[in-house]
Protein backbone atom coordinates (compact mmCIF):
# COMPACT_ATOMS: atom_id res chain seq x y z
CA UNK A 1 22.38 -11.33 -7.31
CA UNK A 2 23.51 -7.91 -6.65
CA UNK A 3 21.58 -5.58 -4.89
CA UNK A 4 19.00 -3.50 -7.36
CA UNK A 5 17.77 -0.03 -7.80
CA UNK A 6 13.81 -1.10 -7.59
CA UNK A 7 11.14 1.17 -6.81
CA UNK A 8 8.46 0.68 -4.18
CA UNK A 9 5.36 3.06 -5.70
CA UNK A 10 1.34 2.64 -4.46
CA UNK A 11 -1.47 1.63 -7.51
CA UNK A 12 -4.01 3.63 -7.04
CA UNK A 13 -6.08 2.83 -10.20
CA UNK A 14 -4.91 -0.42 -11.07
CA UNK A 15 -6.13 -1.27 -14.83
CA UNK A 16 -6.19 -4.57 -16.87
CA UNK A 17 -2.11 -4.19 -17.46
CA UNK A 18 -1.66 -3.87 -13.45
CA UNK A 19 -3.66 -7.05 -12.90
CA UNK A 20 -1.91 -8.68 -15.37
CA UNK A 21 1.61 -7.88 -13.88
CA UNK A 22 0.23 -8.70 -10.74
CA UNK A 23 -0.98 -12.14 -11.79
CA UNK A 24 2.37 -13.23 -13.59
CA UNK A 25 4.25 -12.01 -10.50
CA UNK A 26 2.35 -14.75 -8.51
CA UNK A 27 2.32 -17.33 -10.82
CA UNK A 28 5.96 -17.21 -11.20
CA UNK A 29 6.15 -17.87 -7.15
CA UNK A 30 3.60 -21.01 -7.43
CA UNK A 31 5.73 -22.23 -10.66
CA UNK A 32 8.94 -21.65 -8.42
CA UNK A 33 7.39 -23.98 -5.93
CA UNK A 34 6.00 -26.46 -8.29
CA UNK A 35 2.58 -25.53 -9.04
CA UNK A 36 1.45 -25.03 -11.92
CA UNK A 37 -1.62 -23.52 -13.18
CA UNK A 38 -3.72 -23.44 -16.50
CA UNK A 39 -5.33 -20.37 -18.56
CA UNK A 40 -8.67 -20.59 -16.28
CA UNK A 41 -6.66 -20.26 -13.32
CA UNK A 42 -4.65 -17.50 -14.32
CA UNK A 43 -8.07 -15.69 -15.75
CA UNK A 44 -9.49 -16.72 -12.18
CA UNK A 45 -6.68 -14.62 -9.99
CA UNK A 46 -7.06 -11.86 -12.45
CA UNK A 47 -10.90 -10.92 -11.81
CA UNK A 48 -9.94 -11.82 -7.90
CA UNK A 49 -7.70 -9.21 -8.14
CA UNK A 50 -9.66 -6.90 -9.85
CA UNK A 51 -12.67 -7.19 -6.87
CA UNK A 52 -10.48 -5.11 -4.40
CA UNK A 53 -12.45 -2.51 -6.24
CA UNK A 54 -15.10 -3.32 -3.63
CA UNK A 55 -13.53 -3.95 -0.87
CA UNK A 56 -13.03 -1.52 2.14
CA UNK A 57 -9.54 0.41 1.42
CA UNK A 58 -7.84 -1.20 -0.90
CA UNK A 59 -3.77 -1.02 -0.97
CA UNK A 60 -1.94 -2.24 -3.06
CA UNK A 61 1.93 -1.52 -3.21
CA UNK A 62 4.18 -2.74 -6.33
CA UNK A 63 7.66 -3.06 -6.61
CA UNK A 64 9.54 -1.70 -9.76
CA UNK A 65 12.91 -2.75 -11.52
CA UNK A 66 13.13 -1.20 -14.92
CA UNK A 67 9.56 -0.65 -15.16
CA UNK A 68 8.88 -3.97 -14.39
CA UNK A 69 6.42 -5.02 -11.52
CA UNK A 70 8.59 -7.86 -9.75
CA UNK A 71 6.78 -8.09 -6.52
CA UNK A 72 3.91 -6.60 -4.63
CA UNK A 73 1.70 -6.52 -2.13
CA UNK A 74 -2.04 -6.69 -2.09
CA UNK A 75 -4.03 -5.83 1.49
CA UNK A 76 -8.25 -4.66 2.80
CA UNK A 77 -9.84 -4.18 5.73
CA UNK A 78 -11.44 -6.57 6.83
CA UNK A 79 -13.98 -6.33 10.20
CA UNK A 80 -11.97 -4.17 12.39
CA UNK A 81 -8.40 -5.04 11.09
CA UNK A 82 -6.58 -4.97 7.93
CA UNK A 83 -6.01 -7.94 6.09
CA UNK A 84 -2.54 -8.84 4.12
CA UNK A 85 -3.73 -11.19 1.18
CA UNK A 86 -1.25 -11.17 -1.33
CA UNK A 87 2.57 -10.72 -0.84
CA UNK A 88 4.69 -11.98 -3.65
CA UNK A 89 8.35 -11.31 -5.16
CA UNK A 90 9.72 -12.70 -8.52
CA UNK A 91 11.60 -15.38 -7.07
CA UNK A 92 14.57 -14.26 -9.75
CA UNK A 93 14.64 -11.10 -6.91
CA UNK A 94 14.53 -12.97 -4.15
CA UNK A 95 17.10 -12.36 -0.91
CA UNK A 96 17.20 -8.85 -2.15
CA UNK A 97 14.81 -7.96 0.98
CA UNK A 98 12.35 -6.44 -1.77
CA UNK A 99 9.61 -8.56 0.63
CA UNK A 100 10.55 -7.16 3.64
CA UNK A 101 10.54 -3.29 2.57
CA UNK A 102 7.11 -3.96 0.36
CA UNK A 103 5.51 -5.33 3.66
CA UNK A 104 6.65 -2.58 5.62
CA UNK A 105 5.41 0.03 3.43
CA UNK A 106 2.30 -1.31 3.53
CA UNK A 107 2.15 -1.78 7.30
CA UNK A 108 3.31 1.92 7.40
CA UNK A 109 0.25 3.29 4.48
CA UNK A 110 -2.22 1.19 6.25
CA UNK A 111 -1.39 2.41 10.04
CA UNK A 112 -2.52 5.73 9.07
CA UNK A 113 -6.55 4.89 9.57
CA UNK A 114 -6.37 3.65 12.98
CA UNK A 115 -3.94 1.61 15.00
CA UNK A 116 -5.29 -1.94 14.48
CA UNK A 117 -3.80 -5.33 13.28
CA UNK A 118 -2.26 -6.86 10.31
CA UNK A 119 -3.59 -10.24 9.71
CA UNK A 120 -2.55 -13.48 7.34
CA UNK A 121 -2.56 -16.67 6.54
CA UNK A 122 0.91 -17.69 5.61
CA UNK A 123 1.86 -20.30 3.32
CA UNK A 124 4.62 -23.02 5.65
CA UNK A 125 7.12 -21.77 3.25
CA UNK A 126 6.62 -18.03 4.61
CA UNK A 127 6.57 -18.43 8.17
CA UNK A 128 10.14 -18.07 9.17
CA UNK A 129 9.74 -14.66 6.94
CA UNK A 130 6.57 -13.16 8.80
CA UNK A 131 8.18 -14.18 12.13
CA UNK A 132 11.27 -12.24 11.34
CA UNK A 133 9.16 -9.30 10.57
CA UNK A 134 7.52 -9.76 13.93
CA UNK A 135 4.26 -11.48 13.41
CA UNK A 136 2.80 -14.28 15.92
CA UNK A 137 0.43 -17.06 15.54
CA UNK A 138 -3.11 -16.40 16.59
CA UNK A 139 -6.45 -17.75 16.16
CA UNK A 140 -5.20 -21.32 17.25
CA UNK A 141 -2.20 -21.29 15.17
CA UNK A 142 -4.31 -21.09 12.17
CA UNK A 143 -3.15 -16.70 11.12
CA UNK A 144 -0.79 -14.63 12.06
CA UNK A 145 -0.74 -11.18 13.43
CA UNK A 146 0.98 -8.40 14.49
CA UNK A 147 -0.26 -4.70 15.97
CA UNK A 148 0.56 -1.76 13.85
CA UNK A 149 2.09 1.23 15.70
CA UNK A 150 1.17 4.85 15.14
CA UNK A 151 1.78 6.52 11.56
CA UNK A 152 5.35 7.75 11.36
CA UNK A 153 5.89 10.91 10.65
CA UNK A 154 6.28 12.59 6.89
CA UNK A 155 4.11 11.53 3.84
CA UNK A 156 2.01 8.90 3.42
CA UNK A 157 -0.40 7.52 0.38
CA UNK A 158 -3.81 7.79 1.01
CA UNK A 159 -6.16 5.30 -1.16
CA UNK A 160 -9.33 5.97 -0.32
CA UNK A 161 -10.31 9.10 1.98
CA UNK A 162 -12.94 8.08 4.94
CA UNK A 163 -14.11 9.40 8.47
CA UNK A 164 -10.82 7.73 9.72
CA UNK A 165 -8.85 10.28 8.02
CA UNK A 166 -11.58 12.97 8.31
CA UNK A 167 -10.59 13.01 12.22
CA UNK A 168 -6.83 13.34 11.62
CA UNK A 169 -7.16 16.35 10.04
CA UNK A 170 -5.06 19.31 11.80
CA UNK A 171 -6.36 21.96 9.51
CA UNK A 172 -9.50 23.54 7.49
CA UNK A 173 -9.70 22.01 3.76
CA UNK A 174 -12.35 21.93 1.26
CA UNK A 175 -13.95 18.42 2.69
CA UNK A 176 -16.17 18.60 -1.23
CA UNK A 177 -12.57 17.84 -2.27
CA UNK A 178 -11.58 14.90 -0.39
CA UNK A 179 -15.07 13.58 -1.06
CA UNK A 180 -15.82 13.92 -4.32
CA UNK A 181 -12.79 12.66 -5.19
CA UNK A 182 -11.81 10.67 -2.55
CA UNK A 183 -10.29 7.42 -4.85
CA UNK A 184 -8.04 9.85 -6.60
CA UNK A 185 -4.17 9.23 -6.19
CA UNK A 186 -3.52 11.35 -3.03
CA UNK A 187 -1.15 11.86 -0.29
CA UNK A 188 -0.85 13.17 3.34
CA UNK A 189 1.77 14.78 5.29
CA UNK A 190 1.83 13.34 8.43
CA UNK A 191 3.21 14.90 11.65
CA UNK A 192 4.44 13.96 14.72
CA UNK A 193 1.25 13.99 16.75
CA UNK A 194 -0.10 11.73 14.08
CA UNK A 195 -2.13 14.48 12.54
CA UNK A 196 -2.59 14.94 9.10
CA UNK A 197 -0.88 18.63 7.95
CA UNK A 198 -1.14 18.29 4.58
CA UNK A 199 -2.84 17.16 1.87
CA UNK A 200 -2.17 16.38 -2.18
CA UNK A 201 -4.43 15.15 -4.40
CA UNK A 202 -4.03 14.18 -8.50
CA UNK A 203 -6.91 15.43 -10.25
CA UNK A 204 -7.83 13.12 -13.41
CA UNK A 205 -7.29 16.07 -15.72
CA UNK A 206 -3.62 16.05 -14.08
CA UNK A 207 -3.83 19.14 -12.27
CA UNK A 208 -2.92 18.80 -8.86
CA UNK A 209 -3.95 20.25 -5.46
CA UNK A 210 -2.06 20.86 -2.36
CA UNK A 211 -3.51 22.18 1.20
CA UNK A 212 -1.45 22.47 4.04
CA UNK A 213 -1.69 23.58 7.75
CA UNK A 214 -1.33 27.46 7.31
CA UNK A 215 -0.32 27.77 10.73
CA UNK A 216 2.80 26.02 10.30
CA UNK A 217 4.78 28.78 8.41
CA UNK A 218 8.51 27.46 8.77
CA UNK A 219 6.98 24.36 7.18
CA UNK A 220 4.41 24.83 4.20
CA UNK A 221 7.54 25.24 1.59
CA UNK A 222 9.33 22.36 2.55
CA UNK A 223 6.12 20.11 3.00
CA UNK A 224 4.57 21.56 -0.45
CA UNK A 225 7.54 20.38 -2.00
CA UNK A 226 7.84 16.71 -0.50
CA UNK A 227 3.87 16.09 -1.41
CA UNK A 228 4.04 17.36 -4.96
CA UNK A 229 7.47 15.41 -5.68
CA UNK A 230 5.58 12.30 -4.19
CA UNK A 231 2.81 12.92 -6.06
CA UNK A 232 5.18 13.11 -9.25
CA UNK A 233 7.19 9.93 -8.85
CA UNK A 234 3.79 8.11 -7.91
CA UNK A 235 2.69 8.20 -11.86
C-alpha cells in the first residue's frame, strides 16, 4: 500500500463511539493473528477501555484515515512511570509506520509531566518493533522500557492538568481555570527550557481560552496562533 494522508489527533473525552472504534481496531489485530473473540469479549475490552476514566492521566492518541480510527494508542501512569497498554494499527495499514509515529507522539505528550519511563509488556510478535524504537528488556526479561527525554519544544496536548504541570508554568494564569476545568481538551506551548509559555483550553460551551507568557512579545502572535489552530484541528 501506498503511503496515506492519516491524522494523528489526542481523545480527550472519549465516548461510547471512541471505545467502540477503539475496540474493533484491536480486534481486527487479534483476528489478523488468529484469535478470535466472541460478543462478551468484545463487550469486556470495551468497559476496560472505558476505566481509563480513573486512572492517573489518561492518553490516548488515535490515528485517522478518512475519519476512520485505524490505529491508536492507549497509555496511564502507573507508580512513578507511565505505562503503554494498548498500541494497535489496522493491520490493512500496516508498514505504513502509522505505529511508530502514534508511539512517538505519545512518548512526546506524556514526557511533558516529568522525565520518567515508558513501560510494556510486548506481545513476541512486537518485540523486534519496540526494540527498533529503542526499548530494552527489564524486570528479568519479563517488560520493556525505555527513558523519556525532556519535552521538545512547541505545543503539546495536555489531558489532565496536575501539580506536575503546575511547576512548569513560566507565567501568571488564572490557576481556577486550569482547575476547574482541568479534563477539558487543552494544550501547552512548550519552550526550550521545558517551561510551559502558553496555555489553550476548549471550554464545553466551545469558547476557547488562550494565556500566554506576556513577557515574550516577539512571540505571543505566533504562539496564539499555533495553540488555537491545534486546538481547532483537535475536534
Amino acid at each position: 500500500m501506498h503511503d496515506i494522508d492519516y491524522k494523528i489527533k489526542p481523545i480527550f473525552n472519549p465516548d461510547d463511539q471512541i471505545y467502540e472504534d477503539l475496540v474493533r481496531v484491536e480486534l481486527l489485530c487479534e483476528e489478523n493473528r488468529g484469535n478470535n473473540h466472541n460478543d462478551v469479549y468484545k463487550e469486556s475490552i470495551k468497559r476496560y477501555y472505558a476505566k481509563a476514566e480513573n486512572q492517573k492521566y489518561r492518553c490516548i492518541f488515535a490515528a485517522f484515515y478518512n475519519a476512520e480510527i485505524i490505529g491508536f494508542t492507549y497509555s496511564y501512569f502507573s507508580s512513578e512511570n507511565m505505562y503503554l497498554d494498548a498500541l494497535y494499527v489496522n493491520p490493512k495499514y500496516h508498514g505504513l509506520g502509522i505505529g511508530t509515529n502514534l508511539l512517538k507522539t505519545t512518548e512526546n505528550a506524556v514526557s511533558i509531566i516529568k522525565p520518567t519511563n515508558m513501560e510494556l509488556f510486548p506481545l513476541n510478535s512486537a518485540i523486534t518493533f519496540y526494540q527498533h524504537c529503542k526499548y530494552k528488556h527489564s524486570g528479568g526479561g519479563t517488560y520493556m522500557t525505555k527513558k523519556l527525554p525532556k519535552t521538545v519544544n512547541g505545543v503539546i496536548p495536555v489531558f489532565e492538568w496536575c501539580d506536575e504541570l503546575h511547576a512548569k508554568l513560566n507565567f501568571k494564569t488564572d490557576e481556577t481555570l486550569l482547575i476547574t476545568y482541568k479534563y477539558q481538551p487543552k494544550f501547552v506551548y512548550v519552550g526550550k527550557d521545558n517551561k510551559i509559555d502558553g496555555v489553550a483550553i476548549l471550554l464545553p460551551n466551545g469558547e476557547r481560552l488562550i494565556s500566554l507568557n506576556e513577557k515574550q512579545k516577539s512571540l505571543l502572535k505566533q504562539r496564539r496562533l499555533e495553540l488555537l489552530n491545534t486546538l481547532d484541528n483537535c475536534r
